[in-house]
Protein backbone atom coordinates (compact mmCIF):
# COMPACT_ATOMS: atom_id res chain seq x y z
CA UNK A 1 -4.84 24.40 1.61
CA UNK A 2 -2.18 23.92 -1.19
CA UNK A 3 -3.35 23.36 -4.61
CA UNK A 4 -3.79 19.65 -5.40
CA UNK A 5 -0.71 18.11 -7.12
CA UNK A 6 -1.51 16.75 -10.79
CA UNK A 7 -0.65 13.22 -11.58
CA UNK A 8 1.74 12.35 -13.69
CA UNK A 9 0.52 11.37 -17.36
CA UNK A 10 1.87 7.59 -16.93
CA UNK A 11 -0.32 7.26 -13.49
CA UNK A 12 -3.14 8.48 -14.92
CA UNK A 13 -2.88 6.03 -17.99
CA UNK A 14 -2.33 3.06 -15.42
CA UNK A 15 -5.21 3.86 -13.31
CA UNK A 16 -7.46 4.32 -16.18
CA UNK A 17 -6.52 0.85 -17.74
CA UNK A 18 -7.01 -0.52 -14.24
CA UNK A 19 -10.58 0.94 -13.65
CA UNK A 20 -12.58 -1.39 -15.00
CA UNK A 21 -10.50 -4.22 -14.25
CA UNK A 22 -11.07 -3.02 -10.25
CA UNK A 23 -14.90 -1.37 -10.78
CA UNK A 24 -16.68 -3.63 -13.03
CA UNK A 25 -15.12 -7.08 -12.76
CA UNK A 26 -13.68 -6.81 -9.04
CA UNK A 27 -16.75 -4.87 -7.95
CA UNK A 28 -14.70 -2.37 -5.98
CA UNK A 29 -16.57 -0.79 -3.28
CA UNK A 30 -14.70 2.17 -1.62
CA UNK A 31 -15.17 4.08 1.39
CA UNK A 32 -13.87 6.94 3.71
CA UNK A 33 -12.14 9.00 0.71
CA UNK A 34 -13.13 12.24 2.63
CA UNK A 35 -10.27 11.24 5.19
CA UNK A 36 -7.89 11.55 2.09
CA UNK A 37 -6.68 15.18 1.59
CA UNK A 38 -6.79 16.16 -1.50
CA UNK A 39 -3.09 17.82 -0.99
CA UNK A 40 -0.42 18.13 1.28
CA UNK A 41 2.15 15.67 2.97
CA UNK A 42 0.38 12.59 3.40
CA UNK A 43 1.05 8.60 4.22
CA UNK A 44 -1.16 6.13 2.83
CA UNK A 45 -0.30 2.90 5.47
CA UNK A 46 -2.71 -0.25 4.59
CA UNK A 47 -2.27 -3.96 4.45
CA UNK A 48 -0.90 -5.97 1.91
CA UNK A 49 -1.88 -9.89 0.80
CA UNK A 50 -2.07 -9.72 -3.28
CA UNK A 51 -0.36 -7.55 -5.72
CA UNK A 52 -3.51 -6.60 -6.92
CA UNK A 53 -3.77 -4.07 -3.28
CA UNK A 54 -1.55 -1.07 -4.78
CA UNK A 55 -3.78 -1.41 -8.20
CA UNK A 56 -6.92 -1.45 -6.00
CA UNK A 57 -5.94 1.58 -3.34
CA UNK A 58 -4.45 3.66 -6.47
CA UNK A 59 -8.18 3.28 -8.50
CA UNK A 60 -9.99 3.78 -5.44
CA UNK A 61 -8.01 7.18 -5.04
CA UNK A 62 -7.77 8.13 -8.43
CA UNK A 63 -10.03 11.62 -8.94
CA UNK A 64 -8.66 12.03 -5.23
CA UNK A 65 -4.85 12.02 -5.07
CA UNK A 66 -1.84 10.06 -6.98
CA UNK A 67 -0.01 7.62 -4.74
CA UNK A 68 3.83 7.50 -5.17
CA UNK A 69 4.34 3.85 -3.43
CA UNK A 70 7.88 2.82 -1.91
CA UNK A 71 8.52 -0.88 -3.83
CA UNK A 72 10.96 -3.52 -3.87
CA UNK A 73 13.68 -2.73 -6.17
CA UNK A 74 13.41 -5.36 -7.90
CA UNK A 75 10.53 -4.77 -9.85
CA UNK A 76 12.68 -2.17 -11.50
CA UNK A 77 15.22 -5.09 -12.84
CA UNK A 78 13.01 -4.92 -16.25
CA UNK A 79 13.18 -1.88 -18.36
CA UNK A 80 9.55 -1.85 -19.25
CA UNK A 81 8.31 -2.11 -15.69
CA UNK A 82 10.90 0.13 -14.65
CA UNK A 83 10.17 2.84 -16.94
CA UNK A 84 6.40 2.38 -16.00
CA UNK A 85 6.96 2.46 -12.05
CA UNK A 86 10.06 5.87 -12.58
CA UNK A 87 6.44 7.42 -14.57
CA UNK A 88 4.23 6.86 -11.77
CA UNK A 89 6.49 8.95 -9.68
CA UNK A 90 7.56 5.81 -7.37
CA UNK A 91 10.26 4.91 -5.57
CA UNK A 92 12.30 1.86 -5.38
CA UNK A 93 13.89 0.52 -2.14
CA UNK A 94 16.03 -2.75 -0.92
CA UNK A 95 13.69 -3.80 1.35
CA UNK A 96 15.94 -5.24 5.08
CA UNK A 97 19.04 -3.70 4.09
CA UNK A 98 18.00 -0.21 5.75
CA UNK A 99 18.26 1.79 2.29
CA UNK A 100 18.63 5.27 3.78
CA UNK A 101 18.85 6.69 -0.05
CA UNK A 102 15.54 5.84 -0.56
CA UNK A 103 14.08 7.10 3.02
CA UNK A 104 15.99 10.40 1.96
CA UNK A 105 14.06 10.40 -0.78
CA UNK A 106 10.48 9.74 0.16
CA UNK A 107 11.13 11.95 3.31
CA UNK A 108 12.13 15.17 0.43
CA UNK A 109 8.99 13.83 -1.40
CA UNK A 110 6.83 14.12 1.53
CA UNK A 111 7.89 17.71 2.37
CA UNK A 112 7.25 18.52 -1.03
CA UNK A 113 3.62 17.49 -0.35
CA UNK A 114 3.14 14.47 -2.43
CA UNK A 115 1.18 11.22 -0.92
CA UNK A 116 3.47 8.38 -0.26
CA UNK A 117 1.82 4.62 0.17
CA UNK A 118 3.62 2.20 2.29
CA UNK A 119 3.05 -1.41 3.63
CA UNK A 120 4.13 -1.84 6.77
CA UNK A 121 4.68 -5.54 6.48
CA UNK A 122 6.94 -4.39 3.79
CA UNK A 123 5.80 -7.72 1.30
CA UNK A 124 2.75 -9.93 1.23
CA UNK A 125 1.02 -11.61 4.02
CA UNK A 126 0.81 -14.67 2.09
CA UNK A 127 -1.06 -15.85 5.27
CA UNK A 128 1.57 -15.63 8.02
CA UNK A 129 1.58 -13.32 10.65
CA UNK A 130 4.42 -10.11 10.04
CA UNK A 131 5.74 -7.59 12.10
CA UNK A 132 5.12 -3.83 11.01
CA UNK A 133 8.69 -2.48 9.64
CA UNK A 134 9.37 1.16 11.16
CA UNK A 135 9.70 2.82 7.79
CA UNK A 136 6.05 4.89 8.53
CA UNK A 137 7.05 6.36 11.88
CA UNK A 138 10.35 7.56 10.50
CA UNK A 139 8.68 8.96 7.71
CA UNK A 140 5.89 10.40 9.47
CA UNK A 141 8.45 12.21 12.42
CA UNK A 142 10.71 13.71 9.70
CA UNK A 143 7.84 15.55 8.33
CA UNK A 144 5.87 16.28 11.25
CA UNK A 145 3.26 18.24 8.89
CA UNK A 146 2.12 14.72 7.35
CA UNK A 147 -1.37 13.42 7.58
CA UNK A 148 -1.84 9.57 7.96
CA UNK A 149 -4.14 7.70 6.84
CA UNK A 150 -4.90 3.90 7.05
CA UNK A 151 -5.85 2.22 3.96
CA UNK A 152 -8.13 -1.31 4.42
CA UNK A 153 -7.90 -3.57 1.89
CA UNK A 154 -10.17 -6.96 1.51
CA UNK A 155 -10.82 -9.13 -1.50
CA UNK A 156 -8.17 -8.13 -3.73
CA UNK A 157 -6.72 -12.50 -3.27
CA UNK A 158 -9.53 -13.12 -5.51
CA UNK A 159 -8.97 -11.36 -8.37
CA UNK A 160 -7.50 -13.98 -10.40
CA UNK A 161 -9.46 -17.02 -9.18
CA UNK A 162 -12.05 -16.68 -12.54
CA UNK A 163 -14.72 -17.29 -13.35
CA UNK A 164 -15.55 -16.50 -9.93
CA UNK A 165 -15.71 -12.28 -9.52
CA UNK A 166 -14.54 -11.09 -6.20
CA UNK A 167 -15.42 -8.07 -4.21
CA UNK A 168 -13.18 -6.11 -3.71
CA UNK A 169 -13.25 -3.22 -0.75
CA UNK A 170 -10.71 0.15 -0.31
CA UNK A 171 -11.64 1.53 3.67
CA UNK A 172 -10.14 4.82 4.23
CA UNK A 173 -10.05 5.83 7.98
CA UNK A 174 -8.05 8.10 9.84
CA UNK A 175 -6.04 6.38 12.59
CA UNK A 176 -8.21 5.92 16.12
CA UNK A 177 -5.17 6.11 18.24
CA UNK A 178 -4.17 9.04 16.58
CA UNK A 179 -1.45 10.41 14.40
CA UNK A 180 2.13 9.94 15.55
CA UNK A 181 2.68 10.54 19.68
CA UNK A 182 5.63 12.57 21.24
CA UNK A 183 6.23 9.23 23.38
CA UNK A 184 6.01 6.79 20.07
CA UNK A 185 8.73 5.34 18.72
CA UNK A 186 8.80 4.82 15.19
CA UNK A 187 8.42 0.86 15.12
CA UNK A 188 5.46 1.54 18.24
CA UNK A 189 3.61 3.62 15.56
CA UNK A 190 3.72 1.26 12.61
CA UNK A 191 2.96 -1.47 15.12
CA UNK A 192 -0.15 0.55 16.16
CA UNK A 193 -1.28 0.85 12.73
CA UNK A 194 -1.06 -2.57 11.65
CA UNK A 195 -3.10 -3.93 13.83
CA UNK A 196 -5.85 -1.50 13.70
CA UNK A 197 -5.62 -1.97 9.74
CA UNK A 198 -5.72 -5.69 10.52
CA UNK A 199 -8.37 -5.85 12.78
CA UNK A 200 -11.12 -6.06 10.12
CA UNK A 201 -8.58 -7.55 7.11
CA UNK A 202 -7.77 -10.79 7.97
CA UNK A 203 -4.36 -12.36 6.75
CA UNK A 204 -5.82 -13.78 3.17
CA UNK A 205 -3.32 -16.17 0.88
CA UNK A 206 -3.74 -15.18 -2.73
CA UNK A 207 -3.82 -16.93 -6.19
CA UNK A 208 -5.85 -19.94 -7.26
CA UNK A 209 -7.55 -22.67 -5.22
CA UNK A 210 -4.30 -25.04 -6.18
CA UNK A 211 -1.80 -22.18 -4.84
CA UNK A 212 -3.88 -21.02 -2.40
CA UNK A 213 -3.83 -24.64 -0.89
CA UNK A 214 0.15 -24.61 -1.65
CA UNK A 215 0.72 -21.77 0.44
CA UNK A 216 -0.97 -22.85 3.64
CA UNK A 217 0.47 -25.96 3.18
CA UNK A 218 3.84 -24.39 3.87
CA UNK A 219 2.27 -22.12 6.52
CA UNK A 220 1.21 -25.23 8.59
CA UNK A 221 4.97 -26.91 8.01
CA UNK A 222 6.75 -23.65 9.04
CA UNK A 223 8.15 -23.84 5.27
CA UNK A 224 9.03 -20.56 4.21
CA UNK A 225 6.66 -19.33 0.99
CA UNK A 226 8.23 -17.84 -1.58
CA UNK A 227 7.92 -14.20 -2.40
């Protein structure tokens, strides 16, 4: 086994400010982190309905493994936040415009034996139903040496709806259908994923009771909800 890589003095930091946010107020309860290698090419897939789900799989795997996640590229359009995300080691795509730079990147990444989290749905639920993006099973088939592993996440809609304290819940578990096929296309296998991740993590819409009711307000009209 290849020595575990160590993270990155800015991911640390985060993930240490974030621990008790996630452990003592959220009351984050993780499980299957023995299905996370410790080292080597690997592909964190899970589901994604708050922005609080990256903050909540990263402190779940912290004495485990850093997470380089691929992110809108937006989020680097402010210099602090920027600066932050280039220190945590990750990378920024254009999410539907096909950004091969940034494939190229997280594919050299990969082979270089880092872990790489991705959402399949490629934003937030926000309640509506999404179709998996094929991003994992091109990643996955460039580096055939790469382990993947799903990533559950419940609870994480409720972190800002205080005074109430959520629960918060990180499932590790190692695909049952099986890493990627010789007959799978790359879409099939991010499709597969998905909806085993899904099958125990409903769709959730996040924020406060008022937004919350926003949001499925829209859902029911076929409005679109903002990102």
């Amino acid at each position: 086994m290849s020595p575990r890589t160590p993270m990155t003095p800015v991911y640390r930091a985060v993930v240490t400010l974030t621990a008790p946010l996630m452990c003592r107020w959220s009351r984050l309860h993780v499980s299957g982190l023995d299905h996370l290698p410790e080292s080597g090419p690997t592909l964190i897939v899970a589901n994604h309905d708050s922005y609080w789900d990256p903050v909540a799989i990263g402190v779940a795997a912290r004495h485990t493994r850093q997470i380089r996640a691929l992110s809108k590229s937006s989020l680097w359009n402010n210099r602090i936040v920027g600066s932050v995300m280039d220190g945590m080691g990750h990378i920024p795509i254009d999410r539907g415009k096909g950004d091969t730079a940034a494939m190229d990147n997280a594919i050299a990444q990969l082979a270089a034996g880092v872990c790489i989290g991705v959402f399949p749905e490629g934003t937030r639920s926000l309640g509506r139903s999404l179709r998996a993006r094929s991003g994992i099973g091109r990643l996955a088939s460039a580096v055939p040496d790469t382990v993947v592993v799903c990533a559950r996440v419940t609870g994480t809609v409720d972190v800002v709806r205080a005074p109430t304290r959520p629960r918060v819940s990180v499932e590790f578990f190692p695909p049952a259908g099986g890493q990627l096929r010789a007959e799978e296309t790359a879409a099939q296998l991010s499709e597969r994923l998905l909806t085993e991740i899904r099958a125990c993590a409903p769709r959730a819409v996040p924020g406060r009771r008022r937004t919350a009711t926003k949001y499925r307000r829209r859902l029911a009209t076929g409005e679109r909800s903002p990102e």
